[in-house]
N, C-alpha and C. Protein backbone atom coordinates (compact mmCIF):
# COMPACT_ATOMS: atom_id res chain seq x y z
N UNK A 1 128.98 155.14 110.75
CA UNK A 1 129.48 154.17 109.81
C UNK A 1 129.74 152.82 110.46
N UNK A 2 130.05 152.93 111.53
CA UNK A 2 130.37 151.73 112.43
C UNK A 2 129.38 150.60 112.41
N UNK A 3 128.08 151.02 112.33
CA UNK A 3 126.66 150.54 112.67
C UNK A 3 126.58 149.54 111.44
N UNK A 4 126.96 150.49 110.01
CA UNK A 4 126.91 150.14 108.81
C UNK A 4 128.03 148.97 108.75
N UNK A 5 128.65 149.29 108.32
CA UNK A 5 130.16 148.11 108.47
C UNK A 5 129.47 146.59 109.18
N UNK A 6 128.90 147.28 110.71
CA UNK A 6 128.54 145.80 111.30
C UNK A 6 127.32 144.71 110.72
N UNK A 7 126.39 145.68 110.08
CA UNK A 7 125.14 144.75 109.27
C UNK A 7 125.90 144.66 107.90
N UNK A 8 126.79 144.99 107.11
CA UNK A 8 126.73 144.52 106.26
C UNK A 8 128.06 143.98 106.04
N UNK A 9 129.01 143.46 107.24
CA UNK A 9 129.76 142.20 107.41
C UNK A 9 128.50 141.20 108.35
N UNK A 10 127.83 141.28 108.46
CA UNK A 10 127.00 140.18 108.80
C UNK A 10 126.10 139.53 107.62
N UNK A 11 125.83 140.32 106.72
CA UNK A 11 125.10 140.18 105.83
C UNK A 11 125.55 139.20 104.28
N UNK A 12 127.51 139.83 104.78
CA UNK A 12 128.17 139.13 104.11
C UNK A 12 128.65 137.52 104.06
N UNK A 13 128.56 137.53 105.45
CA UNK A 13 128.58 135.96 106.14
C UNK A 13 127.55 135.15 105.80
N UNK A 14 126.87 135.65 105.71
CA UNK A 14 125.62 134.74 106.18
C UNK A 14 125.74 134.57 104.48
N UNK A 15 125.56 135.31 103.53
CA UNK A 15 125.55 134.81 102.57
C UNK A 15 126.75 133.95 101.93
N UNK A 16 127.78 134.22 102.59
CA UNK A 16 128.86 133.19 102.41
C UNK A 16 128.60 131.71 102.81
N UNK A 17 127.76 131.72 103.63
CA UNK A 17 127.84 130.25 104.75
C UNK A 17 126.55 129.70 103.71
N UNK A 18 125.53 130.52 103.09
CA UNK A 18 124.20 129.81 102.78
C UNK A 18 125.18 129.30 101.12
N UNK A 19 125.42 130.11 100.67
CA UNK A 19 125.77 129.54 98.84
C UNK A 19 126.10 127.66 99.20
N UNK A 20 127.15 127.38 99.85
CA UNK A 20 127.37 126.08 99.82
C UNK A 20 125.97 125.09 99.60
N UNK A 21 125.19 125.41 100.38
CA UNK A 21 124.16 124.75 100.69
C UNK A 21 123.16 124.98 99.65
N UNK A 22 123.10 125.92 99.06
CA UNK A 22 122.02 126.03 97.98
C UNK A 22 122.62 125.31 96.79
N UNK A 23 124.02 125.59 96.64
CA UNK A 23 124.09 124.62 95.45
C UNK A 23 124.53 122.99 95.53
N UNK A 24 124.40 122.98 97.13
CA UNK A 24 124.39 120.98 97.30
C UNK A 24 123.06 120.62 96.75
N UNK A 25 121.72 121.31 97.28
CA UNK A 25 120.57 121.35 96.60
C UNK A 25 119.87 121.39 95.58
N UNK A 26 120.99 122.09 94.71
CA UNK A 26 120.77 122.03 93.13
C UNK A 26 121.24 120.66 92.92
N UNK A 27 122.39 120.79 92.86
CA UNK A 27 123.16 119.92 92.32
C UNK A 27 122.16 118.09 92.60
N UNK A 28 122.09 118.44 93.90
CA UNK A 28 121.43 116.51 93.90
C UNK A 28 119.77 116.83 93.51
N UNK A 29 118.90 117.65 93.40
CA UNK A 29 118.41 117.93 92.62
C UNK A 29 118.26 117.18 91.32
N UNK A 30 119.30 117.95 90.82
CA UNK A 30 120.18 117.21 89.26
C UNK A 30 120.01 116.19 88.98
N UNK A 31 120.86 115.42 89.88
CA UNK A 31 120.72 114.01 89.80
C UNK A 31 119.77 112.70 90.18
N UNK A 32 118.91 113.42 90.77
CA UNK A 32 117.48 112.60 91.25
C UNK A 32 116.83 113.03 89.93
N UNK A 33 116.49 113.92 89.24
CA UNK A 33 115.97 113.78 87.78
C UNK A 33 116.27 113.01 87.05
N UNK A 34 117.35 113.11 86.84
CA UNK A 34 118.17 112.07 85.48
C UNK A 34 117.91 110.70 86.31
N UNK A 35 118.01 110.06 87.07
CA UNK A 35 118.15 108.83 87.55
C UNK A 35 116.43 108.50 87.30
N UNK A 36 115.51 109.31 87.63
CA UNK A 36 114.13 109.09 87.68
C UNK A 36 113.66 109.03 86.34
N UNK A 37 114.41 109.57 85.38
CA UNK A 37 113.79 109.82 83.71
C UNK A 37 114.54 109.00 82.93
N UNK A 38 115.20 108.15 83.65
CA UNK A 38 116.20 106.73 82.31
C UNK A 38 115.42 105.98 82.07
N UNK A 39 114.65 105.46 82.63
CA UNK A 39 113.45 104.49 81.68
C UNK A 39 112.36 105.12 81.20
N UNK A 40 112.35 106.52 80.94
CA UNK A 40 111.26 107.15 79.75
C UNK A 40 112.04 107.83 78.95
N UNK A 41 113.55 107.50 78.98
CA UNK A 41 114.40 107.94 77.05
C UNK A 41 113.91 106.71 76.47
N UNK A 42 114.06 107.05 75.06
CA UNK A 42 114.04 106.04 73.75
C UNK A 42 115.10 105.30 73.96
N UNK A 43 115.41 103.95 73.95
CA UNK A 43 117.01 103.30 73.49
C UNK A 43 117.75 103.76 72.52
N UNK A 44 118.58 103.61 72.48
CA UNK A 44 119.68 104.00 71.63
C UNK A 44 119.40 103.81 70.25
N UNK A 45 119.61 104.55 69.45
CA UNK A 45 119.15 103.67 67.89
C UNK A 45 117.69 104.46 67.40
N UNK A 46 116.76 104.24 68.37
CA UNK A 46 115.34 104.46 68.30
C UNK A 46 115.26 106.29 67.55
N UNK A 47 114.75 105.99 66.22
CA UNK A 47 114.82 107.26 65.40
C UNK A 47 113.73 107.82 66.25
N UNK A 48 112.43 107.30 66.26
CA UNK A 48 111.29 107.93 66.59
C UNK A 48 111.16 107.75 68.33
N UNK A 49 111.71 109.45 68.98
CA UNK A 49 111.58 110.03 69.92
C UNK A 49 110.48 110.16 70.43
N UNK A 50 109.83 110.84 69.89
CA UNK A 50 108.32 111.03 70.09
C UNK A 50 107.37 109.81 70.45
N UNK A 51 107.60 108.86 69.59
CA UNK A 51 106.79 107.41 69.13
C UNK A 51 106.95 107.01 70.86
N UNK A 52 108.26 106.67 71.02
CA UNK A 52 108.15 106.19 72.11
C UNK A 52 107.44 107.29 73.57
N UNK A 53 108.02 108.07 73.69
CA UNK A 53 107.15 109.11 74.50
C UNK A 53 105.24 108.97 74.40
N UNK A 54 104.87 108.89 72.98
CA UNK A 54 103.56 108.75 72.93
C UNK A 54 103.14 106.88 73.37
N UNK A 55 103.71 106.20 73.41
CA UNK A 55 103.77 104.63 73.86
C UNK A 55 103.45 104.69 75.82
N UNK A 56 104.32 105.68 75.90
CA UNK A 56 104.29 105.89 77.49
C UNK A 56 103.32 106.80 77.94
N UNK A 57 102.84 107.84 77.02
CA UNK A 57 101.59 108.50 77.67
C UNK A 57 100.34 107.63 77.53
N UNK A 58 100.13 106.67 76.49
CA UNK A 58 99.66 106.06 75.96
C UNK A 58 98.63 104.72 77.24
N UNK A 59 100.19 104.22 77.63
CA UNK A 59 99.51 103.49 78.47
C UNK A 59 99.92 103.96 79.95
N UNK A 60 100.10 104.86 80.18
CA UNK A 60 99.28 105.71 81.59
C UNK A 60 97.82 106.18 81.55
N UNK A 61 97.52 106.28 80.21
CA UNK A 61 96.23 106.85 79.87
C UNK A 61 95.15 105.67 79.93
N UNK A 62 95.74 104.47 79.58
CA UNK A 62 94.82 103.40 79.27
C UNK A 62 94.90 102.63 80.59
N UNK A 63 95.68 102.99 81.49
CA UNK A 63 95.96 102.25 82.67
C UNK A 63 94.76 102.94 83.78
N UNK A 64 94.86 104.30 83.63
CA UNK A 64 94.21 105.27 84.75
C UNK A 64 93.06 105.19 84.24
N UNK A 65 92.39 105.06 82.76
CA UNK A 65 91.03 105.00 82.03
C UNK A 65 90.35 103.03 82.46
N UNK A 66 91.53 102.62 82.83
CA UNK A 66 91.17 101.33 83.27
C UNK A 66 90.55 100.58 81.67
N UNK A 67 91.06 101.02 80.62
CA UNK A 67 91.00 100.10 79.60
C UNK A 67 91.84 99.25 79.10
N UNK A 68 91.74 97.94 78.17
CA UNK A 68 92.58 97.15 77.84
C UNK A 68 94.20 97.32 77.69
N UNK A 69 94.49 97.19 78.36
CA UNK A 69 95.90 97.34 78.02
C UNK A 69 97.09 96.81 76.80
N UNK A 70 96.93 97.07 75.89
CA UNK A 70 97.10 96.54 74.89
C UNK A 70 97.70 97.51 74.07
N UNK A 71 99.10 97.78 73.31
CA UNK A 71 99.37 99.18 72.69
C UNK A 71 98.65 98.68 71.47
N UNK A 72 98.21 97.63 70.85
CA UNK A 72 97.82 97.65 69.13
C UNK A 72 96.35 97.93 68.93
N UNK A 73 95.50 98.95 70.65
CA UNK A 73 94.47 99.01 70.48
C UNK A 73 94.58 99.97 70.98
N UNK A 74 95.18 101.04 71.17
CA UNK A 74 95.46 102.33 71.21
C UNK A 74 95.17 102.96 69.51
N UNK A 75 94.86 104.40 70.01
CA UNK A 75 94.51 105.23 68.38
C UNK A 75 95.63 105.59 68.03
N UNK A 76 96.92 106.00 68.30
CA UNK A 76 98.04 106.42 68.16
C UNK A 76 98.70 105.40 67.43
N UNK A 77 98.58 103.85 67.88
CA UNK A 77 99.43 102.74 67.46
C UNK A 77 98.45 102.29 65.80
N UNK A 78 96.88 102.67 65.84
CA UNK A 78 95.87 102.50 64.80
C UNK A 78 95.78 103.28 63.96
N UNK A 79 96.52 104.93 63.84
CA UNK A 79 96.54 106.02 63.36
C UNK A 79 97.54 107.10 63.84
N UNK A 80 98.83 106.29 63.24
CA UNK A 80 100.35 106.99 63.60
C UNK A 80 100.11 108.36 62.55
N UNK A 81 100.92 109.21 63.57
CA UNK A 81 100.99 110.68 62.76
C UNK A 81 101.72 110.51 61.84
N UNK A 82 102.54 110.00 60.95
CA UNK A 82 103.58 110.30 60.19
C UNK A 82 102.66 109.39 58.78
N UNK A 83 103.19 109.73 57.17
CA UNK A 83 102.34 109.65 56.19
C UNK A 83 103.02 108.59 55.55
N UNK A 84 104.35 108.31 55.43
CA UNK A 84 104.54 107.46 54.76
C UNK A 84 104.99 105.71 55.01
N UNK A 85 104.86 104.99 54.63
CA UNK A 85 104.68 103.70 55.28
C UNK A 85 105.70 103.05 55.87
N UNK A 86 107.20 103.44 55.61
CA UNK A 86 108.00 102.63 56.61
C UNK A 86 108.03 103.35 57.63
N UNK A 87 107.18 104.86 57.79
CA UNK A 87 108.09 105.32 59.01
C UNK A 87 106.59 105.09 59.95
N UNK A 88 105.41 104.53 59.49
CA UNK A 88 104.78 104.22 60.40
C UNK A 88 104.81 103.31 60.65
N UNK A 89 105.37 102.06 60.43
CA UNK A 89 106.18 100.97 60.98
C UNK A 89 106.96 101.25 61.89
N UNK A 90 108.16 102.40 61.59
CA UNK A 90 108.80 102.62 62.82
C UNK A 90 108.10 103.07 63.90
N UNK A 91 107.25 103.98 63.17
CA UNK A 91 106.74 104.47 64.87
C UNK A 91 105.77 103.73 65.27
N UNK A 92 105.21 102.56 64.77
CA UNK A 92 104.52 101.94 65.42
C UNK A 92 105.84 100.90 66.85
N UNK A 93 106.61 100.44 65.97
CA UNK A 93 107.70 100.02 66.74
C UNK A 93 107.94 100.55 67.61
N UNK A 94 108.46 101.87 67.38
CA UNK A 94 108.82 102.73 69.15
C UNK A 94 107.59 103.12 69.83
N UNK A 95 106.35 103.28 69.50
CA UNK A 95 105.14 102.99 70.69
C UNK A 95 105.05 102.03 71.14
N UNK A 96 104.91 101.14 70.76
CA UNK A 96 105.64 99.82 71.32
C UNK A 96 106.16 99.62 72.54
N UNK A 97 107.23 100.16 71.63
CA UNK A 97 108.31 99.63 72.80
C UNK A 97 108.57 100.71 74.14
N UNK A 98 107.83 101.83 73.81
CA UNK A 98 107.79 102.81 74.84
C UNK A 98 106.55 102.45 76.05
N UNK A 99 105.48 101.76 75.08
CA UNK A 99 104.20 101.20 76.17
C UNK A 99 104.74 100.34 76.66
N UNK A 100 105.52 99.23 76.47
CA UNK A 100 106.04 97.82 76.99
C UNK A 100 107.13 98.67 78.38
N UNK A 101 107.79 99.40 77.83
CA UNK A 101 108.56 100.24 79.32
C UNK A 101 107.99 101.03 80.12
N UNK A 102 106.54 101.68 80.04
CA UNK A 102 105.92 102.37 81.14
C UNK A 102 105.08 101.19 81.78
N UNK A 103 104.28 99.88 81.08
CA UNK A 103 104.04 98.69 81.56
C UNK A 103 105.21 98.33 83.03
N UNK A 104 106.21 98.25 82.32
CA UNK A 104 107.03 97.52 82.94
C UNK A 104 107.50 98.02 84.68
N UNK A 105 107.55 99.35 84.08
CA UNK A 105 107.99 100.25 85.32
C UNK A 105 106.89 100.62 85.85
N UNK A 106 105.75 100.61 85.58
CA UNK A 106 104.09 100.57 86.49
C UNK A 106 104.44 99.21 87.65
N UNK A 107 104.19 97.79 86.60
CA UNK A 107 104.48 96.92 87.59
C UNK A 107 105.48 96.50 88.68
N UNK A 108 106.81 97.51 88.50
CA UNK A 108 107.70 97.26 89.22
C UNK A 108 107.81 98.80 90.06
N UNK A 109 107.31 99.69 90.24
CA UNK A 109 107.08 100.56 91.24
C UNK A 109 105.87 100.61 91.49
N UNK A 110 104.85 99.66 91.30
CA UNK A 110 103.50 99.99 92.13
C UNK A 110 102.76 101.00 91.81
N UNK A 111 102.47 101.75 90.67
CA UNK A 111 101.44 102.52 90.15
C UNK A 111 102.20 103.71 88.77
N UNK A 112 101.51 104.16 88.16
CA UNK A 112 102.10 105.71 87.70
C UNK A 112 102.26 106.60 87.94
């Protein structure tokens, strides 16, 4: 039993000493996400979630395809999913304004 006792107070340590460290790792983890994904939320207000999300795939797509950069010549901004007419106004608005913020943050970190 002696033998036993000694591997599994060692076994106990060691897992005592590692937990700290695995969850410093999570934890900043954590917070390097959220800090990296604040300029691809919608602003505040902005009904259409999506709109803007599709604004930002939008022009990564037109950036890496090396075409005009322009969101009002995108098919998404020319043929919004939604049927009735103010809300494709809106979502033309939040593609918009979601392409104008992956623009923005392209030119100010040096690529996508």
């Amino acid at each position: 039993m002696s033998k036993f006792s000694r591997i599994a107070t060692s076994l106990i340590a060691v897992t005592m000493m590692t937990a700290p460290m695995v969850m410093a790792a999570q934890t900043q983890n954590q917070t390097q996400n959220s800090t990296q994904n604040d300029w691809t939320t919608p602003p505040a207000g902005t009904e259409q979630g999506q709109a803007y999300k599709d604004g930002i795939e939008a022009a990564k797509l037109d950036t890496v395809a090396k075409r005009p950069v322009d969101p009002k010549t995108s098919y998404l901004y020319n043929h919004p999913p939604v049927k009735k007419s103010a809300d494709r106004e809106a979502y033309r608005s939040s593609f918009t304004e979601g392409y104008k913020a992956a623009l923005a943050h392209n030119n100010g970190n040096g690529g996508m």
